[in-house]
C-alpha atoms as a PDB file:
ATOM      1  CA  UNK A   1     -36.642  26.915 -29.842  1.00  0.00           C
ATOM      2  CA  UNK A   2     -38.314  29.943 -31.698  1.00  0.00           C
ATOM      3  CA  UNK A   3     -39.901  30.851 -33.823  1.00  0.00           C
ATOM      4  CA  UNK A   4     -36.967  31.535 -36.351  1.00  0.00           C
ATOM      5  CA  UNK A   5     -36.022  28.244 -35.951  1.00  0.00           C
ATOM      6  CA  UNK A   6     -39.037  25.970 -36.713  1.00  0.00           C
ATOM      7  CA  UNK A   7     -38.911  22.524 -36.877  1.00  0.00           C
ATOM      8  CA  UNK A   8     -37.754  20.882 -40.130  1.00  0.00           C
ATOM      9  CA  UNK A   9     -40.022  18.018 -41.945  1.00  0.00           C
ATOM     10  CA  UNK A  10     -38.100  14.660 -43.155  1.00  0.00           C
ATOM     11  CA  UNK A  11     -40.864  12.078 -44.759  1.00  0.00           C
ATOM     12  CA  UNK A  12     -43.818  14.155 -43.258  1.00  0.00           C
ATOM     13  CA  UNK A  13     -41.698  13.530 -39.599  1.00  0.00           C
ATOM     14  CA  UNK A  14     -41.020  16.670 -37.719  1.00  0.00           C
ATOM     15  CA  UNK A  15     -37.502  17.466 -36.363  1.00  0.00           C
ATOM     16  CA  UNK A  16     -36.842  19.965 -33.482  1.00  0.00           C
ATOM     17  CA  UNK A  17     -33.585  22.006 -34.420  1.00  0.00           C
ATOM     18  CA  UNK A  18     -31.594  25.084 -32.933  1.00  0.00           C
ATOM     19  CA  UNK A  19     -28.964  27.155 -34.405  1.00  0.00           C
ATOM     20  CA  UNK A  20     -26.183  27.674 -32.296  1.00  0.00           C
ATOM     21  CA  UNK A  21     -25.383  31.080 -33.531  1.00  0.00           C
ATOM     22  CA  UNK A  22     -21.570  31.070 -31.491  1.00  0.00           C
ATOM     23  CA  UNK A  23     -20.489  28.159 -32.829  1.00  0.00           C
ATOM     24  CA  UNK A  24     -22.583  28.631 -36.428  1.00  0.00           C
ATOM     25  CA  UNK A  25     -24.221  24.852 -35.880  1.00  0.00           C
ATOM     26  CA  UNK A  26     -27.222  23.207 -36.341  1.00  0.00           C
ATOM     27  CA  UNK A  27     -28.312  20.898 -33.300  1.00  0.00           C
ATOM     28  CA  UNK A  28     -30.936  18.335 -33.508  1.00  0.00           C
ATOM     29  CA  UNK A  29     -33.669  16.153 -31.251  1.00  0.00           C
ATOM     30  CA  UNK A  30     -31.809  13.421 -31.073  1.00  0.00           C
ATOM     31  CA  UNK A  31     -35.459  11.614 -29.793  1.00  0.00           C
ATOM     32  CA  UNK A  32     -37.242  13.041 -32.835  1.00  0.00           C
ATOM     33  CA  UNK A  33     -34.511  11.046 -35.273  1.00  0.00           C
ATOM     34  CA  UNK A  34     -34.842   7.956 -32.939  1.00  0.00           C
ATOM     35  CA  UNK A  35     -38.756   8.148 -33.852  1.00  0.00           C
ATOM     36  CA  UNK A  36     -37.859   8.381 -37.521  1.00  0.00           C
ATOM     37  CA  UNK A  37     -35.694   5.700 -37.960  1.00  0.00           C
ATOM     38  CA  UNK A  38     -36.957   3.017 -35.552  1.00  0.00           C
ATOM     39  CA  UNK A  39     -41.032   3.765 -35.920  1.00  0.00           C
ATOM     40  CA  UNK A  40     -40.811   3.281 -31.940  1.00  0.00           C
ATOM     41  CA  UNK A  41     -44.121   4.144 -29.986  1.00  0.00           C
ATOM     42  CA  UNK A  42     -41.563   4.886 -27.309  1.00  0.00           C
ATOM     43  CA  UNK A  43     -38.713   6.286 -28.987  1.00  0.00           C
ATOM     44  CA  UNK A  44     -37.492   8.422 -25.512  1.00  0.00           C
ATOM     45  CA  UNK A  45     -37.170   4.521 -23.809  1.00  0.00           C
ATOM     46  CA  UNK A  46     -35.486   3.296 -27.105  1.00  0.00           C
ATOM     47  CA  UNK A  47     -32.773   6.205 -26.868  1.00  0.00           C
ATOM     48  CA  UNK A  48     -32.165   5.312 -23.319  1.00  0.00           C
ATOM     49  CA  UNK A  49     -31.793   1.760 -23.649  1.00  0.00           C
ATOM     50  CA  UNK A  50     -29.178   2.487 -27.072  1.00  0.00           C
ATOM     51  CA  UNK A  51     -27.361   4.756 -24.981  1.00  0.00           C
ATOM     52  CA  UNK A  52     -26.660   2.042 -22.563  1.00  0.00           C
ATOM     53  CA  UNK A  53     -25.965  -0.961 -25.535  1.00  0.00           C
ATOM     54  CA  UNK A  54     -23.944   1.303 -27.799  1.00  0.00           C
ATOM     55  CA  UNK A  55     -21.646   2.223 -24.528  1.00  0.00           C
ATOM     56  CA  UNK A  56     -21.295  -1.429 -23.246  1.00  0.00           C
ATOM     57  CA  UNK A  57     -20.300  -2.922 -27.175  1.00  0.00           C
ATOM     58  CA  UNK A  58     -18.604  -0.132 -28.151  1.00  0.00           C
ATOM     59  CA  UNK A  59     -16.854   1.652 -25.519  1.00  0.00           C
ATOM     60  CA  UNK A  60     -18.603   4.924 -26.521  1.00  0.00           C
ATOM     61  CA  UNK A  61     -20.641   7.461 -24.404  1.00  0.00           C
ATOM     62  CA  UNK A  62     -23.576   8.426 -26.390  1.00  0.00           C
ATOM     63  CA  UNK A  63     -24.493  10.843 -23.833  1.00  0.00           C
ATOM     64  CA  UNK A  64     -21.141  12.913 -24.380  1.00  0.00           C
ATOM     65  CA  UNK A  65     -21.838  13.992 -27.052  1.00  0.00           C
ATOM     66  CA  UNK A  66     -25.047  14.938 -27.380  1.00  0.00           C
ATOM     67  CA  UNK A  67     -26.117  18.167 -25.189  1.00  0.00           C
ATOM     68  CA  UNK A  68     -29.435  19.035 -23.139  1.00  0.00           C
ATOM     69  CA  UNK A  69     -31.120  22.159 -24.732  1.00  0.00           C
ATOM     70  CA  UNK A  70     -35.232  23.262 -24.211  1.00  0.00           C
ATOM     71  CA  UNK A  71     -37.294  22.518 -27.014  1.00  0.00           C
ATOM     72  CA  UNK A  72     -41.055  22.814 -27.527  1.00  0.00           C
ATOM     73  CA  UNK A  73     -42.715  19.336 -26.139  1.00  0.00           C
ATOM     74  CA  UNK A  74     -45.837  17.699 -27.881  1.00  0.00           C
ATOM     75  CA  UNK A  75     -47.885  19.614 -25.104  1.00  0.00           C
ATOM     76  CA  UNK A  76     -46.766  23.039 -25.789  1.00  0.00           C
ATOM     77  CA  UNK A  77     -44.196  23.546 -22.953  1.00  0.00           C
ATOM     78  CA  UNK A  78     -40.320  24.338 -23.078  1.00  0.00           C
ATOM     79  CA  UNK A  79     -38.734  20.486 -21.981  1.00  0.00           C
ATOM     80  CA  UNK A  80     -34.455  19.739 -21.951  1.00  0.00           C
ATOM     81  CA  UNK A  81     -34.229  17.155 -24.274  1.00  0.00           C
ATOM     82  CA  UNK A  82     -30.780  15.790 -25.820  1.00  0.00           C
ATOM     83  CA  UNK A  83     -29.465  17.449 -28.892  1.00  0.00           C
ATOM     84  CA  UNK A  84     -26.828  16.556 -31.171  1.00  0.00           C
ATOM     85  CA  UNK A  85     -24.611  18.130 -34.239  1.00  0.00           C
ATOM     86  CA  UNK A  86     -24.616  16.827 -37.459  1.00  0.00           C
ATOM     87  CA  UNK A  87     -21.339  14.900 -37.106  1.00  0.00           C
ATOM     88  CA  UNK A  88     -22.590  13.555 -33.229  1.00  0.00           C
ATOM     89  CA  UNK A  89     -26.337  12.917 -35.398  1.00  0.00           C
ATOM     90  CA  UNK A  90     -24.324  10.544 -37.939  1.00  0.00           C
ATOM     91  CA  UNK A  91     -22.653   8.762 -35.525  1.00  0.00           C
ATOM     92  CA  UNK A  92     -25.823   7.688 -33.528  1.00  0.00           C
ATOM     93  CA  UNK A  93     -27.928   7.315 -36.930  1.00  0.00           C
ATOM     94  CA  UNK A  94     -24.986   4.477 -37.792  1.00  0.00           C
ATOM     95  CA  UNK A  95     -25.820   3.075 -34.699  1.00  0.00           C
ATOM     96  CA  UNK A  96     -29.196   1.951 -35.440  1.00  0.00           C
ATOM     97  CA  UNK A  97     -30.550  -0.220 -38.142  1.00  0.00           C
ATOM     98  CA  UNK A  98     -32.810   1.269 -40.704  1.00  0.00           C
ATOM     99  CA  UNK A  99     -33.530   1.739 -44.298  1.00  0.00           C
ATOM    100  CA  UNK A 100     -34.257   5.071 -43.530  1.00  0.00           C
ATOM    101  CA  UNK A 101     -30.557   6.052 -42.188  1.00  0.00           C
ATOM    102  CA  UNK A 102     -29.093   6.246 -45.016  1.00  0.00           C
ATOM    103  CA  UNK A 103     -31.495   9.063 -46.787  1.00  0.00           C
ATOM    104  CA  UNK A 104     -31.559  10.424 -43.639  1.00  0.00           C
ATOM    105  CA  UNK A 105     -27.511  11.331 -43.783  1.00  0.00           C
ATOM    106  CA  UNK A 106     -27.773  12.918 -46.973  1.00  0.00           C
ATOM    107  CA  UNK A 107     -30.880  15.058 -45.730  1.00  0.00           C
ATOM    108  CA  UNK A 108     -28.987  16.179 -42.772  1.00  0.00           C
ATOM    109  CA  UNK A 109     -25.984  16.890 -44.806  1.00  0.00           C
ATOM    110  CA  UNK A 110     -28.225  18.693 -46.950  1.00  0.00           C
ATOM    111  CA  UNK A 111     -29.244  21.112 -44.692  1.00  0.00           C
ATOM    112  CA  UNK A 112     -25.982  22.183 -42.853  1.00  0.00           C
ATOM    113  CA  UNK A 113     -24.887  23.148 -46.463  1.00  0.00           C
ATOM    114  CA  UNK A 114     -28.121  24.910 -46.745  1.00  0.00           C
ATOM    115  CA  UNK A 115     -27.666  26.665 -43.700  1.00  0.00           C
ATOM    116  CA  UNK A 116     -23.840  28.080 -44.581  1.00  0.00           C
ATOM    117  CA  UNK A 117     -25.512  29.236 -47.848  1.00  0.00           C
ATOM    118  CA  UNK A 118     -28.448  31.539 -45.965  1.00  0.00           C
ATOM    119  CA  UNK A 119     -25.507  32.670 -43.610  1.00  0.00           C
ATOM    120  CA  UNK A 120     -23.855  34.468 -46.990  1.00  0.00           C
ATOM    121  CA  UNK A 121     -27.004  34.894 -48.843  1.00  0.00           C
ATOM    122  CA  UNK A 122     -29.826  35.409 -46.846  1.00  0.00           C
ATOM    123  CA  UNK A 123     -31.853  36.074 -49.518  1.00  0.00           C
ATOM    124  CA  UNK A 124     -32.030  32.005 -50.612  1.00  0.00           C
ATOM    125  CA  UNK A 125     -33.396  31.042 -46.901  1.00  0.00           C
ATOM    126  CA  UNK A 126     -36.453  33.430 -48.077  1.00  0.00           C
ATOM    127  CA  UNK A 127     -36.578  31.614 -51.650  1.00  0.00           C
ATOM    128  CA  UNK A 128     -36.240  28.319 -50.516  1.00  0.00           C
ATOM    129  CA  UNK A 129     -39.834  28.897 -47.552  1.00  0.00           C
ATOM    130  CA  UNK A 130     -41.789  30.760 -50.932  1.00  0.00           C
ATOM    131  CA  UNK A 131     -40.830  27.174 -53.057  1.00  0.00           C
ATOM    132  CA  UNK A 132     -41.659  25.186 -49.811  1.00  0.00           C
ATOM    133  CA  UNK A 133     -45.192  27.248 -49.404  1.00  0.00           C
ATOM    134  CA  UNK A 134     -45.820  27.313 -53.401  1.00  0.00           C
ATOM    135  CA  UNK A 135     -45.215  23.245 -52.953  1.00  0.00           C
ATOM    136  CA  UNK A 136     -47.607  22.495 -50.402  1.00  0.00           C
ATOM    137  CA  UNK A 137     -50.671  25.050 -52.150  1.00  0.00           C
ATOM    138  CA  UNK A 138     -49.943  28.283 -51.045  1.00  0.00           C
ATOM    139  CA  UNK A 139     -51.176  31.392 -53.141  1.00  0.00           C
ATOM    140  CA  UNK A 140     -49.552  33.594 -54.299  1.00  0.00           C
ATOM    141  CA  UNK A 141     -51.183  35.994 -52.041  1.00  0.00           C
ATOM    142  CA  UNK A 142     -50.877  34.155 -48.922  1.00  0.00           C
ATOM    143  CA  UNK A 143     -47.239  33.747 -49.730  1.00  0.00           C
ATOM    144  CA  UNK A 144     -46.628  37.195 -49.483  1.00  0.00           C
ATOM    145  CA  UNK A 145     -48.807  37.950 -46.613  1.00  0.00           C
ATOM    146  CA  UNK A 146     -47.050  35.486 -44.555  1.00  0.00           C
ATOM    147  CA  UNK A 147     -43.692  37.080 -45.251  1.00  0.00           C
ATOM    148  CA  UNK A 148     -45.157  40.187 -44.721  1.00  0.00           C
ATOM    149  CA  UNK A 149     -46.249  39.037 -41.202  1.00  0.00           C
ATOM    150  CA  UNK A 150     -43.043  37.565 -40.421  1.00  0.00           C
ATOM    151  CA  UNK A 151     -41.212  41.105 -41.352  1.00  0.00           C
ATOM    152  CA  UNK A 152     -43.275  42.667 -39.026  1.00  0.00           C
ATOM    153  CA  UNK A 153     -42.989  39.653 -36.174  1.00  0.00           C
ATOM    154  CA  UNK A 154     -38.947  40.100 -36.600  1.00  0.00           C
ATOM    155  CA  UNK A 155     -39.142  43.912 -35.929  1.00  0.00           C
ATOM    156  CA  UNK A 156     -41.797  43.532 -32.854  1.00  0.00           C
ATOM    157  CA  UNK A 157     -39.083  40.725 -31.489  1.00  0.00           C
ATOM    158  CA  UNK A 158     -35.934  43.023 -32.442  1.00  0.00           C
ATOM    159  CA  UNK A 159     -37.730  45.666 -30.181  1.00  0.00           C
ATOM    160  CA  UNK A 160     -38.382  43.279 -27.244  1.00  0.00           C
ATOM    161  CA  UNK A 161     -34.885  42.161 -27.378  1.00  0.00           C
ATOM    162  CA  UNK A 162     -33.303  45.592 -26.544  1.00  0.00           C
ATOM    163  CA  UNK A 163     -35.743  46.235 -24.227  1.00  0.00           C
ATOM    164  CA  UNK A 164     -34.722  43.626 -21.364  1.00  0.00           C
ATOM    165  CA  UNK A 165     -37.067  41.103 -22.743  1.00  0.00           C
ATOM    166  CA  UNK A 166     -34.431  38.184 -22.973  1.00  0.00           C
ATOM    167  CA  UNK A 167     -36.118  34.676 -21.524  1.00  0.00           C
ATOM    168  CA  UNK A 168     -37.312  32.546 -24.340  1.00  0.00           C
ATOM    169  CA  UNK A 169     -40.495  31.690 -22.098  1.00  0.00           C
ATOM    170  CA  UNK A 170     -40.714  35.603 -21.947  1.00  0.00           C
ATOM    171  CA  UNK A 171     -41.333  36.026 -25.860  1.00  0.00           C
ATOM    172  CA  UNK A 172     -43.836  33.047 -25.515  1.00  0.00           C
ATOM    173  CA  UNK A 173     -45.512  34.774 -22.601  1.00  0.00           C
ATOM    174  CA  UNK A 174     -46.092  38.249 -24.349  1.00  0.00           C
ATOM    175  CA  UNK A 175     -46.824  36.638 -28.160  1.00  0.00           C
ATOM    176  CA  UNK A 176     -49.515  34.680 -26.036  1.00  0.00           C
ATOM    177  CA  UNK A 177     -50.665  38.145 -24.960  1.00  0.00           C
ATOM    178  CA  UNK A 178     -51.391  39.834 -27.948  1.00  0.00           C
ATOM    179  CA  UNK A 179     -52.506  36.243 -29.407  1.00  0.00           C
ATOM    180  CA  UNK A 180     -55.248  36.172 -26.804  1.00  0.00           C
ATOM    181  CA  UNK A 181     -56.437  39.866 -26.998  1.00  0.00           C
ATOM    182  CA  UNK A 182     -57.189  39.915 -30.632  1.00  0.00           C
ATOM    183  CA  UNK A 183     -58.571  36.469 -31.273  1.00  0.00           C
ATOM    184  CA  UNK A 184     -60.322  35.663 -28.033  1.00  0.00           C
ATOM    185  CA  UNK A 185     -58.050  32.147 -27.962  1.00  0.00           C
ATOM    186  CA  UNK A 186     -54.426  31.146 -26.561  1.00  0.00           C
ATOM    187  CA  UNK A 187     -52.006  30.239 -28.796  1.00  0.00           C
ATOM    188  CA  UNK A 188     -51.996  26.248 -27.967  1.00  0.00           C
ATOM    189  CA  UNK A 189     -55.795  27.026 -28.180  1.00  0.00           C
ATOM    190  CA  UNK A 190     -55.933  27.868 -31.725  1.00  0.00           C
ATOM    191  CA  UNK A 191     -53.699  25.169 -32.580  1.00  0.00           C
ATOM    192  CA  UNK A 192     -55.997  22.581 -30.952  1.00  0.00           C
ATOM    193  CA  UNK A 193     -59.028  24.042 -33.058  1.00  0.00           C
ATOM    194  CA  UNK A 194     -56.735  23.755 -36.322  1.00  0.00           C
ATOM    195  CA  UNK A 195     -56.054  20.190 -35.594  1.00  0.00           C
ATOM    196  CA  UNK A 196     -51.860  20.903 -35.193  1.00  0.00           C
ATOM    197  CA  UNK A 197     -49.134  19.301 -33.162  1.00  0.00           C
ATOM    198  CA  UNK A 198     -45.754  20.786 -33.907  1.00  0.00           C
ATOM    199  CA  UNK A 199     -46.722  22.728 -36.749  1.00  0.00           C
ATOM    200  CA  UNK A 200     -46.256  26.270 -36.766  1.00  0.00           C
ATOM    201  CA  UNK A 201     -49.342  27.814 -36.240  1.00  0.00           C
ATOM    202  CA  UNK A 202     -48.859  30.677 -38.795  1.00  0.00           C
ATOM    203  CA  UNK A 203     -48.116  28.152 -41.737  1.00  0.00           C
ATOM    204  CA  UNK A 204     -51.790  27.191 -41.388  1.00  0.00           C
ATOM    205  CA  UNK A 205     -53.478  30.408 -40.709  1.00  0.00           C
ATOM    206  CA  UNK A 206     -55.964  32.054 -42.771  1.00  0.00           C
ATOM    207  CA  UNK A 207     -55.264  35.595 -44.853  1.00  0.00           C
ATOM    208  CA  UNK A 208     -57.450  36.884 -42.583  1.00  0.00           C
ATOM    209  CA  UNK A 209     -55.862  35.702 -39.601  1.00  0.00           C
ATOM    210  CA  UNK A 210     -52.150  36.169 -40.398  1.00  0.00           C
ATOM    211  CA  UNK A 211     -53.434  40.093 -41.533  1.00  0.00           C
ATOM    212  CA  UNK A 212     -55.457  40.298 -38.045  1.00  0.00           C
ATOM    213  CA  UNK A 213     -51.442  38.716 -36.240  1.00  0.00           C
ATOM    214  CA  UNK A 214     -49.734  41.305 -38.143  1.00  0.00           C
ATOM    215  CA  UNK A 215     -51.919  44.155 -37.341  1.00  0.00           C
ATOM    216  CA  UNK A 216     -51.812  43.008 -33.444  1.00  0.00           C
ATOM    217  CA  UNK A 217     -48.479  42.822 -33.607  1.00  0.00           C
ATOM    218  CA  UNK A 218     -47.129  46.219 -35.556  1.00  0.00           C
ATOM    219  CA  UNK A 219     -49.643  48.000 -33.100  1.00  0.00           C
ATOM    220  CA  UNK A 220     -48.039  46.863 -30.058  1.00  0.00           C
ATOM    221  CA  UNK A 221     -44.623  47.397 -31.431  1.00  0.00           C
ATOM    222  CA  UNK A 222     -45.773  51.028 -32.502  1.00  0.00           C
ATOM    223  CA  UNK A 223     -47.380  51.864 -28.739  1.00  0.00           C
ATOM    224  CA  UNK A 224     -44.754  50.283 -27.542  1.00  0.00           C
ATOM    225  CA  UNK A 225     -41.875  52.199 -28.972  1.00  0.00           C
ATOM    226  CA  UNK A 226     -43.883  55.421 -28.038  1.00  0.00           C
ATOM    227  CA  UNK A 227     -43.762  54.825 -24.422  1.00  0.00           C
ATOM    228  CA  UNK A 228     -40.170  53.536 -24.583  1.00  0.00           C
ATOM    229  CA  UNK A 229     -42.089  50.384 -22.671  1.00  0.00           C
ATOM    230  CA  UNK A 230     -39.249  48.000 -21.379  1.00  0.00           C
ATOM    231  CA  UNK A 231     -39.298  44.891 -19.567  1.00  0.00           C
ATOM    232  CA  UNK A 232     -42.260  42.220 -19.358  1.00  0.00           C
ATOM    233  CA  UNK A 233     -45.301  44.556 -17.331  1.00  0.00           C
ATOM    234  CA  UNK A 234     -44.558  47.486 -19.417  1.00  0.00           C
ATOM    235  CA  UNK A 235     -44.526  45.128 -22.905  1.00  0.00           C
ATOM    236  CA  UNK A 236     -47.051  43.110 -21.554  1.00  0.00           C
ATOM    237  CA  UNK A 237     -49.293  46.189 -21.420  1.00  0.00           C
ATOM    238  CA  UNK A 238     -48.368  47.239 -24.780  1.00  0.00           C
ATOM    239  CA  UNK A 239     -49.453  43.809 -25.754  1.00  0.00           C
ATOM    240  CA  UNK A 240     -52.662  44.054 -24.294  1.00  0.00           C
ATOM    241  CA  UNK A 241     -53.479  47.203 -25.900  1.00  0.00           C
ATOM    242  CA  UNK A 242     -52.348  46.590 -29.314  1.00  0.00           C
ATOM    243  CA  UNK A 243     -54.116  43.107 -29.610  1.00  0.00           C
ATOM    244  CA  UNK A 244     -57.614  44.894 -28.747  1.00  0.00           C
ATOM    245  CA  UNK A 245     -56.910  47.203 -31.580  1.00  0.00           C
ATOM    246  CA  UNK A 246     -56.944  44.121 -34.042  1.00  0.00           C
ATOM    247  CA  UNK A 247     -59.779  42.861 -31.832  1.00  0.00           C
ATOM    248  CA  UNK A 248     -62.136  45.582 -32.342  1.00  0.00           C
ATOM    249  CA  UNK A 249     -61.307  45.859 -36.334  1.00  0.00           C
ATOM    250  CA  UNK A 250     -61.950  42.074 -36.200  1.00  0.00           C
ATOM    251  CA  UNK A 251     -65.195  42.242 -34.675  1.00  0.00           C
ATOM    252  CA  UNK A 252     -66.322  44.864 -37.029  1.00  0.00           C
ATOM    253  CA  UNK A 253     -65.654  43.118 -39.675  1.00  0.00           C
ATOM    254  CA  UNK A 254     -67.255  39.426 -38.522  1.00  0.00           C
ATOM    255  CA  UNK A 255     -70.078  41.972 -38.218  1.00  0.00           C
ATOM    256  CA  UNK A 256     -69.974  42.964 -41.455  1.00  0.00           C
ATOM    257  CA  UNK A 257     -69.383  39.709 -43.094  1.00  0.00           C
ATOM    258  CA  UNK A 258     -71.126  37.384 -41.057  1.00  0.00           C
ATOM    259  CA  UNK A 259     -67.876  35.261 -41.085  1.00  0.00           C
ATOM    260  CA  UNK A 260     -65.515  34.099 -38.447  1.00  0.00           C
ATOM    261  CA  UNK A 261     -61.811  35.123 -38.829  1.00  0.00           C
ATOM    262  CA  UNK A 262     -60.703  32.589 -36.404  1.00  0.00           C
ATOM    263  CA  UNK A 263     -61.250  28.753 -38.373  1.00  0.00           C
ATOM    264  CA  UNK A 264     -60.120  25.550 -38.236  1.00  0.00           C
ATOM    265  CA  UNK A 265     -59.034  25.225 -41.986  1.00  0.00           C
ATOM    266  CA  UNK A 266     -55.223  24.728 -41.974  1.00  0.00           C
ATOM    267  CA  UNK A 267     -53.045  23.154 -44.634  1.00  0.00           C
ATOM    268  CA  UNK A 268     -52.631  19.442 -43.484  1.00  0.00           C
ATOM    269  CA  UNK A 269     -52.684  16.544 -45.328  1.00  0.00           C
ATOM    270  CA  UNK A 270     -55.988  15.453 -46.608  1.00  0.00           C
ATOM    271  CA  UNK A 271     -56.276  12.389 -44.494  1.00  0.00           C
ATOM    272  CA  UNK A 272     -56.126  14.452 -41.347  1.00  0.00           C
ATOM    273  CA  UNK A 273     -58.885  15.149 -39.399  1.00  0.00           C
ATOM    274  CA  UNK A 274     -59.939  19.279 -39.892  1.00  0.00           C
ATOM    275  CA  UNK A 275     -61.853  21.154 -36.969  1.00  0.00           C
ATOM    276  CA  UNK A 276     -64.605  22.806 -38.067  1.00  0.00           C
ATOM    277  CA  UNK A 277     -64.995  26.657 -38.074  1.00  0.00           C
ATOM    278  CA  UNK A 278     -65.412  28.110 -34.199  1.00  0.00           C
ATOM    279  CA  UNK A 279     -67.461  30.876 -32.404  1.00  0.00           C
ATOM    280  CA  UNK A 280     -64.958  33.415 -31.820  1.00  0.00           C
ATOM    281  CA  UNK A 281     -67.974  36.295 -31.061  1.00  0.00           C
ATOM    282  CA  UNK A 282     -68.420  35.372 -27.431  1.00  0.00           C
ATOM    283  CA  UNK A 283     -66.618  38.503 -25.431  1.00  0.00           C
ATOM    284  CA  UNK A 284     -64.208  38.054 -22.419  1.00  0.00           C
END
């Protein structure tokens, strides 16, 4: 997965997806659903134990047609994990008794419709994540900061694309980069201090800290379209440089202000448990 495919939220439960752009479909965790509809503590040993039943009763092969594609894990890294289409995702959903399967059809239906719509409009996929931030008690402002930051992500990614960075563990590896540089913090750092599992860090970031991401990330983009800087050491580099430009303008103005730019604060739920504001001054 990436970032321009974030999971999707179904009853406050999280579902992996990927868009296969070649054959214009949506695939899903199949494990994630599993979770949904059974409430299993073990939903991975449910799945493997229906894939066995639902063969031996009904003469199908579950595992046929489902298909193995790396998604981000609970801890952060890249696992395979079995995916399925929308029509494969109904056909295991009618396999297993729930009252949640049948919302859960029309949700999925839902958003392959949604997703043919931002294919001829993309202007609606934009509307529809300013009604989903405005929902959950987003300003204004931070609404269009966070699209601002995501304009400027998609150019800094369009750039490392045709320059031979390719590997979706290679984008991880150089966003980690400039992540570190200007914050002082990993990635899966800063999502541990914010309390978050599969969110998407940037949902739950600060003004301050989506302006400090943005800065980090148009000044490595501008260094590194100045040295024509192509493959991972040379964009690495870049990285590093442009993420202690943001540093240094953060530092100044934690000086100023007295105030951390790195928090805790994030957008969760009330009932969940909020890490409180971290020392970010300590150098490295």
């Amino acid at each position: 997965m990436t970032d321009d495919q974030p999971p999707i939220v179904f009853e406050n439960q999280t579902i992996r997806r990927h868009f296969d752009e070649s054959e214009e479909k949506w695939y899903f965790s199949v494990i994630d659903v599993v979770a949904i509809l059974t409430g299993s503590v073990n939903p991975r040993d449910y799945w493997f134990k229906m894939k066995i039943r639902v063969s031996n009763d009904d003469g199908i092969q579950l595992s046929t047609i489902c298909r193995q594609l790396k998604m981000k894990a609970p801890d952060g890294k890249m696992r395979e994990t079995d995916c399925a289409d929308v029509e494969s995702l109904l056909r295991i959903i009618q396999s297993i008794p729930s009252p949640k399967a049948e919302p859960l059809k029309q949700w999925l239906a839902k958003i392959g419709y949604e997703r043919i719509q931002d294919i001829s409009d993309p202007s609606l996929s934009l509307d529809r994540a300013r009604e989903f931030w405005k929902k959950h008690g987003r300003s204004e402002k931070w609404i269009q900061q966070r699209m601002m930051g995501q304009e400027t992500r998609n150019k800094l990614t369009d750039y490392w694309k045709d320059h031979e960075i390719t590997k979706e563990n290679e984008f991880a590896i150089l966003t980690n980069i400039i992540h570190q540089e200007w914050s002082d913090i990993s990635v899966k750092d800063h999502k541990e201090i914010k309390g978050l599992k599969t969110q998407n860090l940037r949902d739950h970031m600060s003004e301050a800290e989506l302006i400090f991401t943005a800065l980090a990330e148009l000044s490595t983009r501008q260094i590194a379209e100045s040295e024509n800087a192509t493959g991972m050491t040379e964009n690495a580099e870049a990285g590093r440089t442009g993420g202690k430009i943001a540093k240094k303008a953060r530092l100044e103005l934690e000086e100023k202000t007295g105030k951390n730019v790195v928090t805790g604060e994030n957008f969760l739920p009330p009932n969940k448990n909020v890490k409180q504001i971290i020392d970010t001054d300590k150098e490295k």
